[in-house]
PDB file of N, CA and C in Angstrom:
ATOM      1  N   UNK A   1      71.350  85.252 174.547  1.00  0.00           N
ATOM      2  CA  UNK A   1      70.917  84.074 173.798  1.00  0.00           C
ATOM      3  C   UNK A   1      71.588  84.077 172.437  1.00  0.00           C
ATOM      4  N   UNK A   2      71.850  82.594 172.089  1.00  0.00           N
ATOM      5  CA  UNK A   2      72.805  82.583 170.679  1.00  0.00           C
ATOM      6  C   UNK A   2      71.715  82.719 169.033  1.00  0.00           C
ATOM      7  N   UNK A   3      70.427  82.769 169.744  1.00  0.00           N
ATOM      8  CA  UNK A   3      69.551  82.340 169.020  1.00  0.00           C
ATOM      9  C   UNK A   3      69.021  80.675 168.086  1.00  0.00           C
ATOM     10  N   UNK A   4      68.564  80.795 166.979  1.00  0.00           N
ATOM     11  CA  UNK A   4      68.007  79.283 166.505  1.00  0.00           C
ATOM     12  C   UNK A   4      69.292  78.758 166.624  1.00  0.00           C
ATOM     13  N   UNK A   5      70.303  78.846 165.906  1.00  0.00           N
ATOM     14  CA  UNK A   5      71.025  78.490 165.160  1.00  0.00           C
ATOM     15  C   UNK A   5      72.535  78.377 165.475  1.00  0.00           C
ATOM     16  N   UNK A   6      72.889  79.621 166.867  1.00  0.00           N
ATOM     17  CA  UNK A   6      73.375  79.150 167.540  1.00  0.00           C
ATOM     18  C   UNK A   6      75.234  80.167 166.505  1.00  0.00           C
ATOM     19  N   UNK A   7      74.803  80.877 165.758  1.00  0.00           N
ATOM     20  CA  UNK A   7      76.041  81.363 165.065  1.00  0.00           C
ATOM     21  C   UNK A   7      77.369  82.157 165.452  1.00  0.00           C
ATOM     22  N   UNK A   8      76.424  82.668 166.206  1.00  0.00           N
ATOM     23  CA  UNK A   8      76.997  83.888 167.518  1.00  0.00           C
ATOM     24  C   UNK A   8      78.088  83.291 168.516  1.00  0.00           C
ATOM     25  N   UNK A   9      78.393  82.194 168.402  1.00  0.00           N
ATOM     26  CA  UNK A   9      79.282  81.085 169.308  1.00  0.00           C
ATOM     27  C   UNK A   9      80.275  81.006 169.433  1.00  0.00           C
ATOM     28  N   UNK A  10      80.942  81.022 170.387  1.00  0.00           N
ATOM     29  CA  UNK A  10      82.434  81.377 170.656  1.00  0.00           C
ATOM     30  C   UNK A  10      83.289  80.537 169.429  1.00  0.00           C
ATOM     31  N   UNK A  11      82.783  79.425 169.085  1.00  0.00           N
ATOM     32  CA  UNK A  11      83.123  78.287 168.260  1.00  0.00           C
ATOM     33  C   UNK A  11      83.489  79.080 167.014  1.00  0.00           C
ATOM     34  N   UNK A  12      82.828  80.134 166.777  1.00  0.00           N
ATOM     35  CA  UNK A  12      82.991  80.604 165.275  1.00  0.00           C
ATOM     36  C   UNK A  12      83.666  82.436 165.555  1.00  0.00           C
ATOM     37  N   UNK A  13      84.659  82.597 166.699  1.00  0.00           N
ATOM     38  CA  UNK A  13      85.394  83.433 166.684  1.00  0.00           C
ATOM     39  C   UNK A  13      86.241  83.997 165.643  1.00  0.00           C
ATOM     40  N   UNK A  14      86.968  82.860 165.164  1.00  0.00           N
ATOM     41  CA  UNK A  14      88.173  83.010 164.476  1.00  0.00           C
ATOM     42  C   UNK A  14      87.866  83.212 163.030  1.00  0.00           C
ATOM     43  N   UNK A  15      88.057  84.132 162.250  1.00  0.00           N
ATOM     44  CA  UNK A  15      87.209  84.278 160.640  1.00  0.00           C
ATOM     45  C   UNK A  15      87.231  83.520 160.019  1.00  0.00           C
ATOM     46  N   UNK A  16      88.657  82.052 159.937  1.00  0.00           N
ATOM     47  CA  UNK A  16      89.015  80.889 159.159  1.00  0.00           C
ATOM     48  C   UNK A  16      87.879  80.462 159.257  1.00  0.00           C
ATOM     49  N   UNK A  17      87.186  79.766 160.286  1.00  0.00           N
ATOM     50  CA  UNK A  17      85.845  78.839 160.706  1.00  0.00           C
ATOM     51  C   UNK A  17      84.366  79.475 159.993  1.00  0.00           C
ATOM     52  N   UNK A  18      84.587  80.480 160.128  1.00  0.00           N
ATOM     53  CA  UNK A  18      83.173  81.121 159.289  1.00  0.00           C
ATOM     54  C   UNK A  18      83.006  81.226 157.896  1.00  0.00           C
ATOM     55  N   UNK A  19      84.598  81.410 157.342  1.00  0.00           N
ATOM     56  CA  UNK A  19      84.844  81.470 155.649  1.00  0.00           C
ATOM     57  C   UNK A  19      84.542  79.581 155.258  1.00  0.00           C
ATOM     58  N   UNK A  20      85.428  78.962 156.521  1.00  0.00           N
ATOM     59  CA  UNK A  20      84.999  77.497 156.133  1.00  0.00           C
ATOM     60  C   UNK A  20      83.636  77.204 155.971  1.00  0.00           C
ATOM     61  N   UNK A  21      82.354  77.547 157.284  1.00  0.00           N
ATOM     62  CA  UNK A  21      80.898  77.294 156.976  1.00  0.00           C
ATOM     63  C   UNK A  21      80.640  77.593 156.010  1.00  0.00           C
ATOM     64  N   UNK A  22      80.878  78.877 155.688  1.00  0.00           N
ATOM     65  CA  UNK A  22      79.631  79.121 154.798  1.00  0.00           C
ATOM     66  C   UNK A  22      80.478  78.862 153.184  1.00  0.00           C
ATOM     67  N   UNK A  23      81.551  78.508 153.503  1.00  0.00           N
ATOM     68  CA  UNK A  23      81.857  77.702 151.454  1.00  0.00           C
ATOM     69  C   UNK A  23      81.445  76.681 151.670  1.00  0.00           C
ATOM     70  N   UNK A  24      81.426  75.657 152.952  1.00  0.00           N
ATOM     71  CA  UNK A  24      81.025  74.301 152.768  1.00  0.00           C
ATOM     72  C   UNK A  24      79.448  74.515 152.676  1.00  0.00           C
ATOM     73  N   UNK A  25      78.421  75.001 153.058  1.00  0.00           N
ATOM     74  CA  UNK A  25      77.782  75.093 152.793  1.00  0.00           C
ATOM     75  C   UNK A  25      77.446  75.290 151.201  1.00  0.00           C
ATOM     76  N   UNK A  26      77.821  76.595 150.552  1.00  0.00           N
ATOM     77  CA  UNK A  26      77.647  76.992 149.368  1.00  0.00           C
ATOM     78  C   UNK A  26      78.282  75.566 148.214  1.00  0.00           C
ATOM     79  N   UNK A  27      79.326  75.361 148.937  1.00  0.00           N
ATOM     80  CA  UNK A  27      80.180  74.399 147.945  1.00  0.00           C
ATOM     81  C   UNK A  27      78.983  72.870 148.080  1.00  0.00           C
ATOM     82  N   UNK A  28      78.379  72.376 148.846  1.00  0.00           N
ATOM     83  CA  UNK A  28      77.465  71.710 149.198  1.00  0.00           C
ATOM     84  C   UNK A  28      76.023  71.933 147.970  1.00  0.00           C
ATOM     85  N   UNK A  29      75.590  73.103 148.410  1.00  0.00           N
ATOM     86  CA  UNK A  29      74.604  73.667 147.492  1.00  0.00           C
ATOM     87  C   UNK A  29      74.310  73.138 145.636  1.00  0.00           C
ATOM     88  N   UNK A  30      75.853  73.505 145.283  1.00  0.00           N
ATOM     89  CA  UNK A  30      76.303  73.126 143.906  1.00  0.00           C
ATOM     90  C   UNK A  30      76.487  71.865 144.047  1.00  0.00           C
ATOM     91  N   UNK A  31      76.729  71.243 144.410  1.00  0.00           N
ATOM     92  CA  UNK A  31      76.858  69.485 144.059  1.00  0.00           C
ATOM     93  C   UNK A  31      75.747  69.106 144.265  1.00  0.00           C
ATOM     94  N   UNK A  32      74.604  69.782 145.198  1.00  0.00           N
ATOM     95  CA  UNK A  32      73.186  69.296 144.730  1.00  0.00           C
ATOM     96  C   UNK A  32      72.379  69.715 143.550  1.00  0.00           C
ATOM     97  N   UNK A  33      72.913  71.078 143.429  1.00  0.00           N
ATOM     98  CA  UNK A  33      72.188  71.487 141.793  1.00  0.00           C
ATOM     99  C   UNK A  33      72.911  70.663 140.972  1.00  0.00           C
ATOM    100  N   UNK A  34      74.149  70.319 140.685  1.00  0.00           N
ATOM    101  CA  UNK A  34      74.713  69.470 139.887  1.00  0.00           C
ATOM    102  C   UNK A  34      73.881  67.921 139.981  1.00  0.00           C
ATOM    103  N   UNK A  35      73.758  67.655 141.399  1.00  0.00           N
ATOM    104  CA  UNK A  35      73.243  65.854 141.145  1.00  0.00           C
ATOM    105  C   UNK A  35      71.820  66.010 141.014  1.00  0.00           C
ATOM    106  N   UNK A  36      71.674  67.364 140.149  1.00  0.00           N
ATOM    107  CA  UNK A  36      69.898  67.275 140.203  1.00  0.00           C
ATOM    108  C   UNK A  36      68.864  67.259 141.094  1.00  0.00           C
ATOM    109  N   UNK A  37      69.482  67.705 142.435  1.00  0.00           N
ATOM    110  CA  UNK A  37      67.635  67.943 143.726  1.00  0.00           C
ATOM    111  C   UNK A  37      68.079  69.614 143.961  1.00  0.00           C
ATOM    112  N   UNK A  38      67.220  69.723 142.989  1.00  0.00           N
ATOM    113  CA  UNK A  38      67.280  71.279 143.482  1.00  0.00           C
ATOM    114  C   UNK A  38      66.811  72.089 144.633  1.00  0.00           C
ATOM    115  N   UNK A  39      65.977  71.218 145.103  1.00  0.00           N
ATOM    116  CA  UNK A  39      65.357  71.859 146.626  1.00  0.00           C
ATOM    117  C   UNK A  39      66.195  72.139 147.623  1.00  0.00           C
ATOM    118  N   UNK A  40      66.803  70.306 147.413  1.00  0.00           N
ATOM    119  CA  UNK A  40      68.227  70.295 148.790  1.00  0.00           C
ATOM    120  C   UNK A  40      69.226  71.562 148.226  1.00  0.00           C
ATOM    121  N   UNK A  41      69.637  72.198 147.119  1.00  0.00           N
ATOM    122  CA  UNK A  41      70.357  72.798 146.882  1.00  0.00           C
ATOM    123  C   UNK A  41      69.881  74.436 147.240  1.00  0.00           C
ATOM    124  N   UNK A  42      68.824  74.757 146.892  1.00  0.00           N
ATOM    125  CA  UNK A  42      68.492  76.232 147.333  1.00  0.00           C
ATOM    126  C   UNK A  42      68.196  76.205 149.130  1.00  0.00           C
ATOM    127  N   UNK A  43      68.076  74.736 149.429  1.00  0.00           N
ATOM    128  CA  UNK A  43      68.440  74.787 150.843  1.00  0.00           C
ATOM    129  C   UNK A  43      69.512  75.117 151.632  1.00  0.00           C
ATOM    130  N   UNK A  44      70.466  74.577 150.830  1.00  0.00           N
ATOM    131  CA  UNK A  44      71.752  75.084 151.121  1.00  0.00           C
ATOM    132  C   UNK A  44      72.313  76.631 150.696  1.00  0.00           C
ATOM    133  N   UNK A  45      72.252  77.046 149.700  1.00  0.00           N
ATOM    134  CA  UNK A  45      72.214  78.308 149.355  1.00  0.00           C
ATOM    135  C   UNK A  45      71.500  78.838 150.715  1.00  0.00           C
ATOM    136  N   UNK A  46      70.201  78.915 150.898  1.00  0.00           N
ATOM    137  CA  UNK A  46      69.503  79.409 152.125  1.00  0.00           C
ATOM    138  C   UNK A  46      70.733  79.532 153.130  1.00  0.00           C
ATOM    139  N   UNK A  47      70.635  78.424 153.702  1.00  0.00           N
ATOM    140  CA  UNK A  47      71.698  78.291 154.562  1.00  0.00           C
ATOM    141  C   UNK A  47      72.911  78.939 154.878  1.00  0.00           C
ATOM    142  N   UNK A  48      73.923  79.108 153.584  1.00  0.00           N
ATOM    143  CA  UNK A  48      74.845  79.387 153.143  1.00  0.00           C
ATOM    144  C   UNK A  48      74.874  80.890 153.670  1.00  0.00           C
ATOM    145  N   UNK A  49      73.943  81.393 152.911  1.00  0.00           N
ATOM    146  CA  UNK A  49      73.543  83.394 152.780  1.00  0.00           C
ATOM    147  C   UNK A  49      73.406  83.713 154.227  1.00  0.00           C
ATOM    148  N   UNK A  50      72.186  82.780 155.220  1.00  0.00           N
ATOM    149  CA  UNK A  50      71.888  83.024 156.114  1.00  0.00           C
ATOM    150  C   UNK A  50      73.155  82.892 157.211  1.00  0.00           C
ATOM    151  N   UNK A  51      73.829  82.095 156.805  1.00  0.00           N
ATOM    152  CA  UNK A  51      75.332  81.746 158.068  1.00  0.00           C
ATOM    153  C   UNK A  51      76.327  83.030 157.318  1.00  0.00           C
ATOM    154  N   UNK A  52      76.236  83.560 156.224  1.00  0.00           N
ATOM    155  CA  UNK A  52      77.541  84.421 155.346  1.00  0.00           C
ATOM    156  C   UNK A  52      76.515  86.004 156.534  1.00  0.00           C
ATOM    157  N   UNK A  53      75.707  86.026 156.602  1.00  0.00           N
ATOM    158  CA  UNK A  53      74.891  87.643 157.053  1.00  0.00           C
ATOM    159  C   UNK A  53      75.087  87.829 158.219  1.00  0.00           C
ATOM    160  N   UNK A  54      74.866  86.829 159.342  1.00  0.00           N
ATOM    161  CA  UNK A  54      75.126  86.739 160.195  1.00  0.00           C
ATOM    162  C   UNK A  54      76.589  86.546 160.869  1.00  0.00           C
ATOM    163  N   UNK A  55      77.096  85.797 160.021  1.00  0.00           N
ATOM    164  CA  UNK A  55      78.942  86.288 160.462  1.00  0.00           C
ATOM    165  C   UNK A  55      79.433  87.498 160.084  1.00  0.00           C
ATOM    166  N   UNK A  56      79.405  87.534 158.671  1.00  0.00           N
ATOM    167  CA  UNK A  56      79.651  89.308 158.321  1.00  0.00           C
ATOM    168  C   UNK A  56      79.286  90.619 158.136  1.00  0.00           C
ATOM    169  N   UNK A  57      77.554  90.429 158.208  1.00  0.00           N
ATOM    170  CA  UNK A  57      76.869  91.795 158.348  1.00  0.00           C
ATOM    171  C   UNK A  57      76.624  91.925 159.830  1.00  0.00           C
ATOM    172  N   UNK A  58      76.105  91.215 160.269  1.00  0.00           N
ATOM    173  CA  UNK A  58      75.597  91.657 162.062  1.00  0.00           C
ATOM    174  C   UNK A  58      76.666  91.724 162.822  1.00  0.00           C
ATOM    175  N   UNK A  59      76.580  92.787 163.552  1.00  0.00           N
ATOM    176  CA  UNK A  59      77.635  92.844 164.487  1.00  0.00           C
ATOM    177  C   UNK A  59      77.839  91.944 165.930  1.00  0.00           C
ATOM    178  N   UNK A  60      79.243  91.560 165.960  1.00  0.00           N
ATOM    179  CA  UNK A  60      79.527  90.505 166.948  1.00  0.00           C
ATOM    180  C   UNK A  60      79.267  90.869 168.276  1.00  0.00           C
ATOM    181  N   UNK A  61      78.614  89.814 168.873  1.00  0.00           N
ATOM    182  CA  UNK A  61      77.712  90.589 169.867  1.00  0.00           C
ATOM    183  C   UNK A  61      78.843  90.989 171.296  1.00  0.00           C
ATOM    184  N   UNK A  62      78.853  91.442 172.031  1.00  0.00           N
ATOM    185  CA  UNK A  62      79.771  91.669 172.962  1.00  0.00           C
ATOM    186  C   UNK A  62      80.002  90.928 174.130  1.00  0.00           C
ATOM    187  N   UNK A  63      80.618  90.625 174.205  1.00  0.00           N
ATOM    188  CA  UNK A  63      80.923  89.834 175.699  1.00  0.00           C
ATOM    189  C   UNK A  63      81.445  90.595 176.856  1.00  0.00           C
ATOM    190  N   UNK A  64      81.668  91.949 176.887  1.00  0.00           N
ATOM    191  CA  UNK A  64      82.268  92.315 178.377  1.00  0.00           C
ATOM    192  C   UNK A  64      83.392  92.181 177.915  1.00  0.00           C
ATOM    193  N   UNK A  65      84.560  91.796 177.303  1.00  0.00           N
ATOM    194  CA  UNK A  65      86.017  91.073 177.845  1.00  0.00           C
ATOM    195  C   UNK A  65      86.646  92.654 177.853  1.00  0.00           C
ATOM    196  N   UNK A  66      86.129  94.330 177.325  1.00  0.00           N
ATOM    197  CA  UNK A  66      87.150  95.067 177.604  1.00  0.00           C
ATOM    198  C   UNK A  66      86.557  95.719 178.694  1.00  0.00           C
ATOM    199  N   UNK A  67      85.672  95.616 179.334  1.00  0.00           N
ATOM    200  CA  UNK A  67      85.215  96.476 180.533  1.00  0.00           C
ATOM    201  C   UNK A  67      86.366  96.334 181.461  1.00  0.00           C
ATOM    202  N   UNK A  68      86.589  97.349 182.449  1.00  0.00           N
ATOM    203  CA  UNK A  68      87.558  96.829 183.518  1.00  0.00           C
ATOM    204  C   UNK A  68      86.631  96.176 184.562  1.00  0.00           C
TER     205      UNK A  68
END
């Protein structure tokens, strides 16, 4: 299972795609603290941390591809 969120996804193999989420996220974050809703913005931060931990602290889960 990919879990809630779904991060674990073949979609986000390649490291380019994961450095992209989680700045658009973060980069997202700041233009809401900037336009003043700070909620939507520590939402994103949330977000941000939670997609940055899961791509680069947890380990990628295995698929089989070196078993013979």
């Amino acid at each position: 299972m990919n879990g809630f969120l779904g991060l674990h996804d073949p979609f986000f193999r390649p490291v380019w795609r994961r450095i992209v989420t989680v700045a658009a996220c973060l980069g997202w974050a700041l233009f809401e603290f900037v336009a003043g809703a700070p909620i939507w913005g520590a939402l994103f931060v949330a977000l941000g941390v939670a997609a940055a931990w899961h791509f680069f602290i947890v380990p990628w889960p295995d698929d089989g591809d070196d078993k013979p």
